[in-house]
C-alpha atoms as a PDB file:
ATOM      1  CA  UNK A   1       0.000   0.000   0.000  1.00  0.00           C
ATOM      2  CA  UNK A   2       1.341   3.336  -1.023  1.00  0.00           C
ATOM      3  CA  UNK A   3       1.629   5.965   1.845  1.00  0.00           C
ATOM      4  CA  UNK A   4       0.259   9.042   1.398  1.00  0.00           C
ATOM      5  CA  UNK A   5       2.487  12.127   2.040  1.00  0.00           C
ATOM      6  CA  UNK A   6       1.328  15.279   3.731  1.00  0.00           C
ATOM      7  CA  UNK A   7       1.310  18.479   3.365  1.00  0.00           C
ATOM      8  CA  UNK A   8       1.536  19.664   7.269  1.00  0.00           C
ATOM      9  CA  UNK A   9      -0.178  23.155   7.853  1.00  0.00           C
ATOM     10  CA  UNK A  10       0.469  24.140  11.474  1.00  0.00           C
ATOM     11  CA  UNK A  11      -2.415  26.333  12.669  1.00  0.00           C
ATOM     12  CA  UNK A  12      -1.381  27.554  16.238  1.00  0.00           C
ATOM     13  CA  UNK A  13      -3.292  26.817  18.268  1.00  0.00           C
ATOM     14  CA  UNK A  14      -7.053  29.161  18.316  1.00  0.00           C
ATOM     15  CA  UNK A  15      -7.733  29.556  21.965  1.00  0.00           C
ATOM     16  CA  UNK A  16     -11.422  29.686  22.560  1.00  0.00           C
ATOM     17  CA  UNK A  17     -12.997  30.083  25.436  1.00  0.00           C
ATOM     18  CA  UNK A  18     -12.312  26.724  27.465  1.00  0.00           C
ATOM     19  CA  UNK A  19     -11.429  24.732  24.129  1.00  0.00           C
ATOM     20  CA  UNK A  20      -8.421  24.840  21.229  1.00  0.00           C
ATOM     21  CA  UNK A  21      -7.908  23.004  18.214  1.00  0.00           C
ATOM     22  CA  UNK A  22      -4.094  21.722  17.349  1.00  0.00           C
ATOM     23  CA  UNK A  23      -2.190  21.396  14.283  1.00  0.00           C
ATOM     24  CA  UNK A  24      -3.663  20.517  11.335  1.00  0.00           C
ATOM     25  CA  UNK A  25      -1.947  17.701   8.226  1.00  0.00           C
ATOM     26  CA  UNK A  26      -3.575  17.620   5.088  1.00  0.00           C
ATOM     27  CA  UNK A  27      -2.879  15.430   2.522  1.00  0.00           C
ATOM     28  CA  UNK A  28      -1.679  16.507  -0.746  1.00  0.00           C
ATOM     29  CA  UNK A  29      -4.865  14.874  -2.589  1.00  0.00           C
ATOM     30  CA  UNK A  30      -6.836  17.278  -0.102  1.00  0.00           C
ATOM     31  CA  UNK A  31      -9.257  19.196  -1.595  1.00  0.00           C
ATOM     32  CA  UNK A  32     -11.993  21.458  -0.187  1.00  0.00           C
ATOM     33  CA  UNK A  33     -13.879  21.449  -3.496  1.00  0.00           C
ATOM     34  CA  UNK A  34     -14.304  17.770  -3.676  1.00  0.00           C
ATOM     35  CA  UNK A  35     -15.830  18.018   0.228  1.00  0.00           C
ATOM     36  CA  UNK A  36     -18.335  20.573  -0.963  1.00  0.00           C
ATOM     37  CA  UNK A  37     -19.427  18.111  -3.814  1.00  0.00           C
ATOM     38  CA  UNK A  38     -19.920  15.040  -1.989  1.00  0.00           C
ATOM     39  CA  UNK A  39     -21.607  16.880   0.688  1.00  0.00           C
ATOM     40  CA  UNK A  40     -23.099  19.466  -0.715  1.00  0.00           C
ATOM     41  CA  UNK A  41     -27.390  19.317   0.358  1.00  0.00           C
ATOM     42  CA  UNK A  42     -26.749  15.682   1.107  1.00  0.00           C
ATOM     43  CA  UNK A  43     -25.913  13.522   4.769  1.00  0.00           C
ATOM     44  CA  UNK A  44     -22.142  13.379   5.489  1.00  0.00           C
ATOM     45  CA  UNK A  45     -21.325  10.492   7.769  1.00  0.00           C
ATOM     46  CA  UNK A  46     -19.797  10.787  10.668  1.00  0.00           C
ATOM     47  CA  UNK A  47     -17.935   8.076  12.918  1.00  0.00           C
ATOM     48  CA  UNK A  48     -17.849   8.288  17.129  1.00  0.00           C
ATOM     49  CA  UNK A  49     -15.471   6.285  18.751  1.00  0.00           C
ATOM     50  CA  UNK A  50     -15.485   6.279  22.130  1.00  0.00           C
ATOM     51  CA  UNK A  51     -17.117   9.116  23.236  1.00  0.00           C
ATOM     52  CA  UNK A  52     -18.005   8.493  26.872  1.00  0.00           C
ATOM     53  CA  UNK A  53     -21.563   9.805  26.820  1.00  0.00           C
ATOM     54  CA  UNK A  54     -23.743   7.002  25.694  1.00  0.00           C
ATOM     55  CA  UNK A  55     -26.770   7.437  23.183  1.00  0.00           C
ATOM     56  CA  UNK A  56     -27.472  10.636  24.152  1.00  0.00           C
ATOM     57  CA  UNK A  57     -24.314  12.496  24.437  1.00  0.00           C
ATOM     58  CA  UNK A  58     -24.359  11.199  20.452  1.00  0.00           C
ATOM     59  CA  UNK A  59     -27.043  12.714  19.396  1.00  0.00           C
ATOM     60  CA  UNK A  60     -26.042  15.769  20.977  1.00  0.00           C
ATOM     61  CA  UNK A  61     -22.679  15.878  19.615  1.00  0.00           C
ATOM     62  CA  UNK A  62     -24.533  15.768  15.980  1.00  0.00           C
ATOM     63  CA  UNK A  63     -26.353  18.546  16.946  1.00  0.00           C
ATOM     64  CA  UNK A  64     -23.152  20.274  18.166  1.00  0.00           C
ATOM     65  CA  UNK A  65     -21.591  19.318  14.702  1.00  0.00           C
ATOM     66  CA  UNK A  66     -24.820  20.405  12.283  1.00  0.00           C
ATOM     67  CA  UNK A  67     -24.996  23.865  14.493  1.00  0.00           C
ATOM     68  CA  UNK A  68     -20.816  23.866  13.068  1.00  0.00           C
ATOM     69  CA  UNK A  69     -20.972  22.671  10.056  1.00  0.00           C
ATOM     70  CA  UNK A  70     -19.388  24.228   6.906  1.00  0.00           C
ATOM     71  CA  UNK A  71     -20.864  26.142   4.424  1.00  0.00           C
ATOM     72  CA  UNK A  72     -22.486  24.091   1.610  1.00  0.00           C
ATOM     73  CA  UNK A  73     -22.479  20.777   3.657  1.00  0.00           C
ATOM     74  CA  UNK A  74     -25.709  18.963   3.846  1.00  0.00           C
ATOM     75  CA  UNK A  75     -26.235  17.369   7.515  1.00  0.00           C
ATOM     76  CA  UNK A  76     -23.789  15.231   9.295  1.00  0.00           C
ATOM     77  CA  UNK A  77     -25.144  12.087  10.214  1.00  0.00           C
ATOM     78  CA  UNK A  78     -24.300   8.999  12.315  1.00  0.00           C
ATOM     79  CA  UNK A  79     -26.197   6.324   9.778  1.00  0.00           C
ATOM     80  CA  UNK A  80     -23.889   4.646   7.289  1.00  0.00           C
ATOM     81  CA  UNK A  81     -25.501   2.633   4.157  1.00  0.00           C
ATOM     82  CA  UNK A  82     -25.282  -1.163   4.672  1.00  0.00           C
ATOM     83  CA  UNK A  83     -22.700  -0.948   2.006  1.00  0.00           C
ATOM     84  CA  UNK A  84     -20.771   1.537   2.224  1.00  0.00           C
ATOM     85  CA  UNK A  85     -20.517   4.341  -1.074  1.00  0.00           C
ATOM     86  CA  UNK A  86     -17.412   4.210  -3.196  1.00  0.00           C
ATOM     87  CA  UNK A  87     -15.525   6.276  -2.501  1.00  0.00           C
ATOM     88  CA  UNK A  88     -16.426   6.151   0.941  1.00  0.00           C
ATOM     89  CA  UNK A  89     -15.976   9.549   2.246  1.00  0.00           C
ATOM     90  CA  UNK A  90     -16.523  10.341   6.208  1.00  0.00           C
ATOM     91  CA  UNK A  91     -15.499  12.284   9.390  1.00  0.00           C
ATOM     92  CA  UNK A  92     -14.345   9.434  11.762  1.00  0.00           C
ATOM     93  CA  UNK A  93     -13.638  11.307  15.550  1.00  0.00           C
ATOM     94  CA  UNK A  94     -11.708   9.293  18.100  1.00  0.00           C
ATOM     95  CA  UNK A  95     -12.300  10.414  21.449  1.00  0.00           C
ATOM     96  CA  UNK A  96      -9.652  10.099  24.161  1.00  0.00           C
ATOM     97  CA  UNK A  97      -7.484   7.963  21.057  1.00  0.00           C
ATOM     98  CA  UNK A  98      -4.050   6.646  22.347  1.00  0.00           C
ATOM     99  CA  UNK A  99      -1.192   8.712  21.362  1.00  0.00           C
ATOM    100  CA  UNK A 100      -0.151   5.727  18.796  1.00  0.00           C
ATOM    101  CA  UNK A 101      -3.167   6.116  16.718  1.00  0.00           C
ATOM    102  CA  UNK A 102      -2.309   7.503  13.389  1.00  0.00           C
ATOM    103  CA  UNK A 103      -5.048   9.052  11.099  1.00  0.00           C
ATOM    104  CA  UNK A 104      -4.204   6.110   8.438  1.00  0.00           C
ATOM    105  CA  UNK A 105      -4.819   3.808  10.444  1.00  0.00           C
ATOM    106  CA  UNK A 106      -8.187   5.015  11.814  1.00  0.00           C
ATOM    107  CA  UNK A 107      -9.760   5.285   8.103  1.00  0.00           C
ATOM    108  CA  UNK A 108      -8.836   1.591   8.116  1.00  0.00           C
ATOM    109  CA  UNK A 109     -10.946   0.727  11.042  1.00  0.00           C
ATOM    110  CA  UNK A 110      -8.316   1.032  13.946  1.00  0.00           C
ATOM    111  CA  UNK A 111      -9.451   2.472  17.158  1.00  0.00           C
ATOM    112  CA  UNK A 112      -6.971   2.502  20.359  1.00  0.00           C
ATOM    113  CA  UNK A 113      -8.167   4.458  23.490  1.00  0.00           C
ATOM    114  CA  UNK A 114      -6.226   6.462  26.210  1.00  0.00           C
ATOM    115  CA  UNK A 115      -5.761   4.038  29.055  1.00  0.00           C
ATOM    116  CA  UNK A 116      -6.526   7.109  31.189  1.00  0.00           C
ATOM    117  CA  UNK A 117      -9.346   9.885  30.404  1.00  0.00           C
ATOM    118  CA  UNK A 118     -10.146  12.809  32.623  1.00  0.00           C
ATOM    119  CA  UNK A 119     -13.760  12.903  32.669  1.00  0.00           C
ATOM    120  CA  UNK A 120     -13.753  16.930  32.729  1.00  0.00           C
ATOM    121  CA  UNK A 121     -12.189  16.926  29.339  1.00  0.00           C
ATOM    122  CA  UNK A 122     -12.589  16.781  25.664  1.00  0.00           C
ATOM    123  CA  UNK A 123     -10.208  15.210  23.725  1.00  0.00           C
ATOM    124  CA  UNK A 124     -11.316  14.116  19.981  1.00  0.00           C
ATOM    125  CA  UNK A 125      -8.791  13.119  17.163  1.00  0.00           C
ATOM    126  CA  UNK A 126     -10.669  14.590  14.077  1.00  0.00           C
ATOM    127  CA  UNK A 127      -9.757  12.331  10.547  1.00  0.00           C
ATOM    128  CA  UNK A 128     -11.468  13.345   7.188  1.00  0.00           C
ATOM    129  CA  UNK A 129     -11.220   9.961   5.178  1.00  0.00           C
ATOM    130  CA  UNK A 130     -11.968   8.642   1.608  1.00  0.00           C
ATOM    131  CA  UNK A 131     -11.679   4.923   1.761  1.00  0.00           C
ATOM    132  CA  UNK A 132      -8.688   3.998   3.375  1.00  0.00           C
ATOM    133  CA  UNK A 133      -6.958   7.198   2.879  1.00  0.00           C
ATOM    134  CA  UNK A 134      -6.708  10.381   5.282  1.00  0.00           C
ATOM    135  CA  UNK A 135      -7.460  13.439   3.489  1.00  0.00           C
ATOM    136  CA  UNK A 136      -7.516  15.622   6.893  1.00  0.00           C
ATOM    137  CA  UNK A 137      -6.682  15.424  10.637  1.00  0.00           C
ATOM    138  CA  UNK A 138      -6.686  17.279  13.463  1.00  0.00           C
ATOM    139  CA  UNK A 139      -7.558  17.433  17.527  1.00  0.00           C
ATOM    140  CA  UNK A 140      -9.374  19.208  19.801  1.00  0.00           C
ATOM    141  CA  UNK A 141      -9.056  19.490  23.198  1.00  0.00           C
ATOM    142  CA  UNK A 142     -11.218  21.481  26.125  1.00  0.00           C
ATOM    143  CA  UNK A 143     -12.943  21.554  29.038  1.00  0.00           C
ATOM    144  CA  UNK A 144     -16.010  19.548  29.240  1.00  0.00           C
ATOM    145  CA  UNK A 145     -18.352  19.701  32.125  1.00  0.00           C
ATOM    146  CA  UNK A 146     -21.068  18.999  30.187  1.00  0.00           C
ATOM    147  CA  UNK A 147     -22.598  17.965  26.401  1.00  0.00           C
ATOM    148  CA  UNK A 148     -24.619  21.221  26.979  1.00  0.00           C
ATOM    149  CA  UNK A 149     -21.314  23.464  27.523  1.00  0.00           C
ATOM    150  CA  UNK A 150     -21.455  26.181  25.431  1.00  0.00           C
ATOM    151  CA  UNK A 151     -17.627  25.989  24.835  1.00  0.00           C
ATOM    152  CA  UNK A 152     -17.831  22.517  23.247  1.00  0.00           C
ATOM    153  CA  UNK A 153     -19.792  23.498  20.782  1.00  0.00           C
ATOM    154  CA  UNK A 154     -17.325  26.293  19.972  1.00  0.00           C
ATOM    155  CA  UNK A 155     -14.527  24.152  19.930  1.00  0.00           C
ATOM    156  CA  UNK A 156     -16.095  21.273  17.833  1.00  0.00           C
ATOM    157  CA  UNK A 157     -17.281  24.499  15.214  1.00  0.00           C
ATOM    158  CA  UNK A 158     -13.627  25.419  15.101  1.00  0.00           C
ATOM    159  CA  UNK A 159     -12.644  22.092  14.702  1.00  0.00           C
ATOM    160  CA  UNK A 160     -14.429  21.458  11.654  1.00  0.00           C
ATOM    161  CA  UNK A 161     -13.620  24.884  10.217  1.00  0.00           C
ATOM    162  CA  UNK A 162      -9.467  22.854  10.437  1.00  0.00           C
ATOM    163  CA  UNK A 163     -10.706  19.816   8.909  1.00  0.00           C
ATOM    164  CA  UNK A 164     -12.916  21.159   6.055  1.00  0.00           C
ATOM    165  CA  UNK A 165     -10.550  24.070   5.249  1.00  0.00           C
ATOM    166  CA  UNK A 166     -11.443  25.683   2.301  1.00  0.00           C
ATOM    167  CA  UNK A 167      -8.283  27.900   1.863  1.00  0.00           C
ATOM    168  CA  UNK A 168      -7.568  28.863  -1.565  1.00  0.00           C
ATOM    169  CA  UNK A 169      -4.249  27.461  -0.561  1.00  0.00           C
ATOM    170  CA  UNK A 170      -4.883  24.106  -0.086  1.00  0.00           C
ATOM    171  CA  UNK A 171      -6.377  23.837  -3.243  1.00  0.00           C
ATOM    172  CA  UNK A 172      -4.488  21.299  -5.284  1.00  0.00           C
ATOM    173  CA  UNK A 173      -5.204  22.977  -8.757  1.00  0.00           C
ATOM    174  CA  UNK A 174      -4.439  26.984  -7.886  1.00  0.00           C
ATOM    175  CA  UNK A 175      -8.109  27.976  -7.601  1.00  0.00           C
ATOM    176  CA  UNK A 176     -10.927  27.184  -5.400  1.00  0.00           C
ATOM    177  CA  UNK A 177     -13.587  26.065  -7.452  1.00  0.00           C
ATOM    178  CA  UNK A 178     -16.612  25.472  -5.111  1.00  0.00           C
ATOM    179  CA  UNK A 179     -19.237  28.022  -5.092  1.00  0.00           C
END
């Protein structure tokens, strides 16, 4: 299997409020335009994996990521078709992931948790995927005293905003071509 090679765009980090997002990689084949097509006015799937409030804490962290969501992206949604689309593109977020976890690994399936999680925090490894492949990654870290927490909300919104850059310089052809 070929490995991809990244482009690594280091954001410092955006304090906000109780919440910040790290660095963000993106992969050369990264591009914002192909996002807004796939998703544009239609569900965008999105993984959990191990987020540590049950049922309900995952319907509220859709909410959370609808209320964030970028421009031109239909709704993100936690239903996946019985066979999955080809390409197969989705936001897969890893909460509390081990250090070891890679972002090409987790668009293979792999998930590997923190032995140790502080219950008063957020901590969510953020990997755009198509098939196999990581397009995008980031984290996100803050406080997290509740789902209802204003500042989560903030901090997942700014986390997207990294994954689903739409920089006219990320774009792989010169020009950003989504409307």
């Amino acid at each position: 299997m070929r490995a991809a090679v990244f482009l690594s765009v280091v954001i410092a980090a955006s304090p906000v409020a109780a919440g910040s997002v790290g660095g963000v990689i993106y992969a050369t084949q990264y591009d914002y335009a192909e996002f807004a097509q796939v998703a544009d006015s239609r569900p965008f799937p999105v993984e959990l994996a191990g987020q540590p409030w049950g049922d309900a804490g995952a319907a509220k962290l859709l909410e959370a990521l609808n209320a964030g969501r970028p421009r031109r992206a239909g709704r993100f949604t936690l239903e996946r078709p019985a066979e999955p689309a080809r390409p197969d593109y989705r936001l897969v977020l890893v909460f509390n992931a081990a250090n070891s976890l890679g972002s090409a690994s987790v668009c293979q399936g792999a998930r590997r948790f923190q032995t140790t999680a502080a219950a008063d925090r957020l901590d969510v490894f953020a990997v755009y995927c198509r098939n196999d492949q990581a397009l995008a990654e980031t984290t996100a870290r803050g406080r997290a005293t509740t789902l209802d927490d204003p500042d989560i909300a903030s901090t997942l919104r700014d986390m997207l905003a990294s994954v689903f850059n739409s920089s006219p310089a990320l774009d792989p052809r010169g020009k950003l071509r989504a409307n």
